[in-house]
C-alpha atoms as a PDB file:
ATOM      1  CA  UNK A   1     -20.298  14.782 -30.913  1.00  0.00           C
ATOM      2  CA  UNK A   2     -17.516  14.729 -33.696  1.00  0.00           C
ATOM      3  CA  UNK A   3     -14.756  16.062 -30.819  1.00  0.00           C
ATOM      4  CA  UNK A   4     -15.573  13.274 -28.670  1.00  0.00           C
ATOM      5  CA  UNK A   5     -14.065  10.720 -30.819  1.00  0.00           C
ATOM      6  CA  UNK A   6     -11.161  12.533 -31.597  1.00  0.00           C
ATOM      7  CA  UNK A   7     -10.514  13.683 -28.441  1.00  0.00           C
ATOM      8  CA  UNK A   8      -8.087  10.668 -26.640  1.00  0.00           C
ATOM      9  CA  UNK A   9      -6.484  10.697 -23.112  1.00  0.00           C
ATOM     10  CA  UNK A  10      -3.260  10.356 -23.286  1.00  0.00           C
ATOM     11  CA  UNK A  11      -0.254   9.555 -21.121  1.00  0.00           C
ATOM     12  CA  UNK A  12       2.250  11.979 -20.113  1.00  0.00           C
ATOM     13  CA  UNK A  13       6.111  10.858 -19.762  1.00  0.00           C
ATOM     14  CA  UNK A  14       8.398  12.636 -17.578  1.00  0.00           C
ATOM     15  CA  UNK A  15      11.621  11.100 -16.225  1.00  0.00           C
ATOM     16  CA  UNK A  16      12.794  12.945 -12.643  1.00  0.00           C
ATOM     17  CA  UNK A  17      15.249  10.644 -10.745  1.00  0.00           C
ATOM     18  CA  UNK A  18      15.591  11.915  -7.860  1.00  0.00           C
ATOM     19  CA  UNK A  19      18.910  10.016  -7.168  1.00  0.00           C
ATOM     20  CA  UNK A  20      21.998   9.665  -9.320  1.00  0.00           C
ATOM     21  CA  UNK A  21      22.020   6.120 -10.837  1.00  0.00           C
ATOM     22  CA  UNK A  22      25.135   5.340  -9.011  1.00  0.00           C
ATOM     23  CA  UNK A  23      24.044   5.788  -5.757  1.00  0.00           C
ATOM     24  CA  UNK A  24      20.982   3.330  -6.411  1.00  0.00           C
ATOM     25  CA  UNK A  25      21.625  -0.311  -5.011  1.00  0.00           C
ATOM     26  CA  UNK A  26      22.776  -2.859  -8.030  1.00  0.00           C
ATOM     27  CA  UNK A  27      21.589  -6.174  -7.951  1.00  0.00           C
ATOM     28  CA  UNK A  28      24.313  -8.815  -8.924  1.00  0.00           C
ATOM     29  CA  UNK A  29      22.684 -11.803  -7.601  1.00  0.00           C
ATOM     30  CA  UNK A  30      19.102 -12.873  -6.167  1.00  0.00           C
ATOM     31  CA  UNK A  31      20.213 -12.564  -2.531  1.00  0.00           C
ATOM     32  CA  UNK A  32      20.566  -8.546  -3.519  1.00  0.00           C
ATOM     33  CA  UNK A  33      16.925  -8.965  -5.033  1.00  0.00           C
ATOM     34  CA  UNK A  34      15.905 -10.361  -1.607  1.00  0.00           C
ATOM     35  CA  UNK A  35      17.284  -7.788   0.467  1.00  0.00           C
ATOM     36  CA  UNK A  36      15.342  -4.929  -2.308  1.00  0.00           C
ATOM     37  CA  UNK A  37      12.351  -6.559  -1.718  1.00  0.00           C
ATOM     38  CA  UNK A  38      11.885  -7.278   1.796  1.00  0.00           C
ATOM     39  CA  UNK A  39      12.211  -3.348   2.348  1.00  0.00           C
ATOM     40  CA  UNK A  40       9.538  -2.950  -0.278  1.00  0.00           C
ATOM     41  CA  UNK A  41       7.300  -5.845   1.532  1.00  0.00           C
ATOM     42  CA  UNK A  42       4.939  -5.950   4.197  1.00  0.00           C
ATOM     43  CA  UNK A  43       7.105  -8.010   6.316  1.00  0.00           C
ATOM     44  CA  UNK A  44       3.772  -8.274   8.618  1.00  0.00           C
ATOM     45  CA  UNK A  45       1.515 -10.198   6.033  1.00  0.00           C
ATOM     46  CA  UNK A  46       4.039 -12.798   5.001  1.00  0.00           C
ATOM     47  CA  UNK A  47       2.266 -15.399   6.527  1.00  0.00           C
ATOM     48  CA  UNK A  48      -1.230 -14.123   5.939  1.00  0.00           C
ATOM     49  CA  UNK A  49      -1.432 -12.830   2.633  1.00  0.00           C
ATOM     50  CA  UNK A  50       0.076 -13.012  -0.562  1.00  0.00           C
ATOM     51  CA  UNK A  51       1.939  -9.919  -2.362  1.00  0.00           C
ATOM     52  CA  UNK A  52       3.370  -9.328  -5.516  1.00  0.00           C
ATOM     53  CA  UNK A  53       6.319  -6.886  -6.419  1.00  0.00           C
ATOM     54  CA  UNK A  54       8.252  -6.102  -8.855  1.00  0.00           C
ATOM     55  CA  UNK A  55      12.130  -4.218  -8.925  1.00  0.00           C
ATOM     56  CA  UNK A  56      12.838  -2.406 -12.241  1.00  0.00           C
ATOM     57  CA  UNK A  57      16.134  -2.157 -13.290  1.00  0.00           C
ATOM     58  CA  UNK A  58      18.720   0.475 -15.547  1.00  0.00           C
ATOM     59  CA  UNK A  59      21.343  -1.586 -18.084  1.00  0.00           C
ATOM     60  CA  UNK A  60      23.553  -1.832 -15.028  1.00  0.00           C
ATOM     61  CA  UNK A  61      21.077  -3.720 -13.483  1.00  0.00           C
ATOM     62  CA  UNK A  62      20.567  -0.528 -10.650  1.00  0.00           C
ATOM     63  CA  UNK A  63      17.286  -0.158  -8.973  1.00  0.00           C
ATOM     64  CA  UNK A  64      15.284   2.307 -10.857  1.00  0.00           C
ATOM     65  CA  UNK A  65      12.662   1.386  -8.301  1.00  0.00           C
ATOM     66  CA  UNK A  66      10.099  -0.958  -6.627  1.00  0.00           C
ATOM     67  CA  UNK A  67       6.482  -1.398  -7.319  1.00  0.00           C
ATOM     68  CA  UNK A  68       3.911  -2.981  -5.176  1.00  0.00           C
ATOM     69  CA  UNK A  69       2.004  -4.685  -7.562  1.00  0.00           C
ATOM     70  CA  UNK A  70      -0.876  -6.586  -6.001  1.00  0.00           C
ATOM     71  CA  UNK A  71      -2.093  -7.553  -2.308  1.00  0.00           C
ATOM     72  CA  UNK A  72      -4.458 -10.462  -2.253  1.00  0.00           C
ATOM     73  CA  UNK A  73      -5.745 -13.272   0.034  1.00  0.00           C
ATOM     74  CA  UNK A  74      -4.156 -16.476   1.270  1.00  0.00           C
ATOM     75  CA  UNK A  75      -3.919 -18.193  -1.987  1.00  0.00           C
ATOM     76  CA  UNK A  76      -3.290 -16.141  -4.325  1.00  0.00           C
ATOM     77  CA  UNK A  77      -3.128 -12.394  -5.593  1.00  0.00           C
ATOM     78  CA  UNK A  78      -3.677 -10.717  -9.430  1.00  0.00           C
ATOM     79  CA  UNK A  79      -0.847 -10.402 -11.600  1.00  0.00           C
ATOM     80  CA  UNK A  80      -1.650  -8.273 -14.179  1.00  0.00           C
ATOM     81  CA  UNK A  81       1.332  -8.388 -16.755  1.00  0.00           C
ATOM     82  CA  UNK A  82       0.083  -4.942 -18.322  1.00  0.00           C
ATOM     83  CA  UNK A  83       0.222  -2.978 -15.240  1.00  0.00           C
ATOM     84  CA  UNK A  84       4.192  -4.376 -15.029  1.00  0.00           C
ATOM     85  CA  UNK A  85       5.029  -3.741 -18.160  1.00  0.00           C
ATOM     86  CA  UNK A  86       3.295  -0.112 -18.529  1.00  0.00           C
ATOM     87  CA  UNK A  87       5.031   0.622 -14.959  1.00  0.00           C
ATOM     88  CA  UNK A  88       8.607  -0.502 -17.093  1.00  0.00           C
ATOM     89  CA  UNK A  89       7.924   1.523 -20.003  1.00  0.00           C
ATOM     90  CA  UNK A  90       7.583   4.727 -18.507  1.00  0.00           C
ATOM     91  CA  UNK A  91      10.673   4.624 -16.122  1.00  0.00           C
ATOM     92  CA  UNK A  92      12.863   3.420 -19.039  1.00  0.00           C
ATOM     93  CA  UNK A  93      13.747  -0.143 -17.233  1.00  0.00           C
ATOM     94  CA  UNK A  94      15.942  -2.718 -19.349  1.00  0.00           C
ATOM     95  CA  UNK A  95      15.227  -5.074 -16.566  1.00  0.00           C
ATOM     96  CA  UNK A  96      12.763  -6.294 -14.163  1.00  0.00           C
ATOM     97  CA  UNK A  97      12.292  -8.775 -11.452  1.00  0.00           C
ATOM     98  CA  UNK A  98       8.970  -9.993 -10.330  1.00  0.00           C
ATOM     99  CA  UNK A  99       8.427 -11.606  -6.749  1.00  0.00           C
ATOM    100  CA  UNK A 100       5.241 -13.253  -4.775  1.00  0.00           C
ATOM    101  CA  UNK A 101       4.990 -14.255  -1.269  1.00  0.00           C
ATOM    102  CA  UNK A 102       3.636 -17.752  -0.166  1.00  0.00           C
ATOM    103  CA  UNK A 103       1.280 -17.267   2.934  1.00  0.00           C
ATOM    104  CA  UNK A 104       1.881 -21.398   3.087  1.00  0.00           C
ATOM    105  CA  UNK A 105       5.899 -21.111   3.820  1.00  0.00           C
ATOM    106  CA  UNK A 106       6.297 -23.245   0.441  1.00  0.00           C
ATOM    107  CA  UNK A 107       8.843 -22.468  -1.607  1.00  0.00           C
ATOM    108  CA  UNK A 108       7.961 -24.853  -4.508  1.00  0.00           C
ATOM    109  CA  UNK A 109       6.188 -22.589  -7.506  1.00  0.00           C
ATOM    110  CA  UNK A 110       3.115 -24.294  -8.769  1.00  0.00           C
ATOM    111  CA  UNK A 111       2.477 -24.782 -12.252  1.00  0.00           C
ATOM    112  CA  UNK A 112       0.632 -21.238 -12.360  1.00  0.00           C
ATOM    113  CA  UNK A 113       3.351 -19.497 -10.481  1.00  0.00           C
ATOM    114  CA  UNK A 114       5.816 -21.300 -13.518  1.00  0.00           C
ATOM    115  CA  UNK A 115       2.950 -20.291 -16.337  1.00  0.00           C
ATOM    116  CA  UNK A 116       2.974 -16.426 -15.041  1.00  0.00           C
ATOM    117  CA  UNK A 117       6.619 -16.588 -15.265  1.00  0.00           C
ATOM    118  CA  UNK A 118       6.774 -17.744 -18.654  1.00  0.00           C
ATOM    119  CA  UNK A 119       4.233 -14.632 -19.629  1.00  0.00           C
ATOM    120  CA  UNK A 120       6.150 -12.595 -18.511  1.00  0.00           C
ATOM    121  CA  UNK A 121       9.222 -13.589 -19.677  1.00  0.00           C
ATOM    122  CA  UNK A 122       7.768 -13.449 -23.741  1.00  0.00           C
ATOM    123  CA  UNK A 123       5.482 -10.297 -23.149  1.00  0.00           C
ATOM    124  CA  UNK A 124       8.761  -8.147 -21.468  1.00  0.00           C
ATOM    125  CA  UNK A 125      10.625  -9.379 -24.568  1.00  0.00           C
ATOM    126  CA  UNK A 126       8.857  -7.943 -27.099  1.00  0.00           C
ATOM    127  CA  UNK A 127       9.412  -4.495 -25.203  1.00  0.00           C
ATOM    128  CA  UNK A 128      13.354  -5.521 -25.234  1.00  0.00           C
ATOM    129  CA  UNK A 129      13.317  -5.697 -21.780  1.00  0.00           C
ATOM    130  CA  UNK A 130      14.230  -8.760 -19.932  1.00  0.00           C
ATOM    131  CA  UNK A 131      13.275 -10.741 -16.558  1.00  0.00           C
ATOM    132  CA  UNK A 132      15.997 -11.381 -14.919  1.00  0.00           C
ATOM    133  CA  UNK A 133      14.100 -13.370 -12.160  1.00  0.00           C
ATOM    134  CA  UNK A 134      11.400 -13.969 -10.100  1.00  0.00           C
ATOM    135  CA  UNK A 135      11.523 -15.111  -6.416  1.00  0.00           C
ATOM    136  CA  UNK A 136       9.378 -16.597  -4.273  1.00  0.00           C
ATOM    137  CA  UNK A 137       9.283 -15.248  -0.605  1.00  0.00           C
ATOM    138  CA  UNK A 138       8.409 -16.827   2.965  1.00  0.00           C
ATOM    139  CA  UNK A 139       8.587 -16.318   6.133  1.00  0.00           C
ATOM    140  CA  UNK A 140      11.718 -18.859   6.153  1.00  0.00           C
ATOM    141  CA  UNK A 141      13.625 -17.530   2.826  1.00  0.00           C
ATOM    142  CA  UNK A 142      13.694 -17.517  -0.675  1.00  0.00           C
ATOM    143  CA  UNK A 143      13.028 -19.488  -3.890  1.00  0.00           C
ATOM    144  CA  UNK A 144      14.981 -18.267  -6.878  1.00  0.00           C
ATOM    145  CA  UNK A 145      13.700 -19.593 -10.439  1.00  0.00           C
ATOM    146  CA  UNK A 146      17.234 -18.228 -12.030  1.00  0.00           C
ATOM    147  CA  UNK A 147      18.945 -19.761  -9.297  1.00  0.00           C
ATOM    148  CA  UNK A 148      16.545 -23.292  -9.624  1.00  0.00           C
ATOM    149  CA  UNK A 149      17.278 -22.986 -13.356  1.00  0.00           C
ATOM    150  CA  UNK A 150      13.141 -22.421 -14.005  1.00  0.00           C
ATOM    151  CA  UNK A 151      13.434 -19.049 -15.631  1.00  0.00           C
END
């Protein structure tokens, strides 16, 4: 019974790019972020359910990669800021940039959208990375809360 207690999982890192850094897209502005993220997106469900992403970022602000975080229903989807961060940590990303879809074509953020945001924000800092944005996607465009001076 002894070996069961001292007997943890633990988590493996390996780091296998399978494309030189410099050939991986570089995101200078939140229209580049857009572009990442609507080849990582459903493009289908943007008007019928919500979806959460995230790009994570090298010190030269190059994709490391994408992450589907979340799909969920009309109003909302699950963030879960330790699945982000934990995805971050093991591919080495300095930076990150989280995005949702609105179902409802509004480009607004409400106050939880804002809260999240926030979260995110503190709980990446502590790991030295840092959130560079965090868009909001329709149908119809793109909210930026760097752009809108939110983040």
């Amino acid at each position: 019974m002894e070996d069961i207690l001292f007997n943890l999982s633990e988590i493996e890192i390996r780091y296998n790019p399978k494309i030189p850094a410099l050939q991986k897209p570089r995101i200078t502005n939140s229209n580049d972020a857009y572009h990442q993220f609507m080849q990582l997106l459903d493009t289908e469900k943007l008007n019928i359910q919500e979806e959460v992403a995230v790009l994570f970022l090298n010190r030269g602000n190059r994709v490391i990669g994408g992450y589907k975080l979340a799909t969920g229903g009309i109003t909302g989807a699950v963030v879960d800021i330790r699945i982000i961060l934990g995805v971050a940590l093991k591919c080495l990303a300095t930076g990150l940039i989280l995005c949702h879809t609105h179902p409802s074509r509004e480009l607004n953020p409400s106050v939880a959208d804002k809260e999240l945001t926030e979260r995110l924000k503190q709980a990446a800092k502590l790991m030295d990375i840092t959130l560079l944005d965090h868009l909001i996607i329709t149908a119809d465009g793109y909210l930026s809360f760097e752009d809108e001076g939110i983040l």
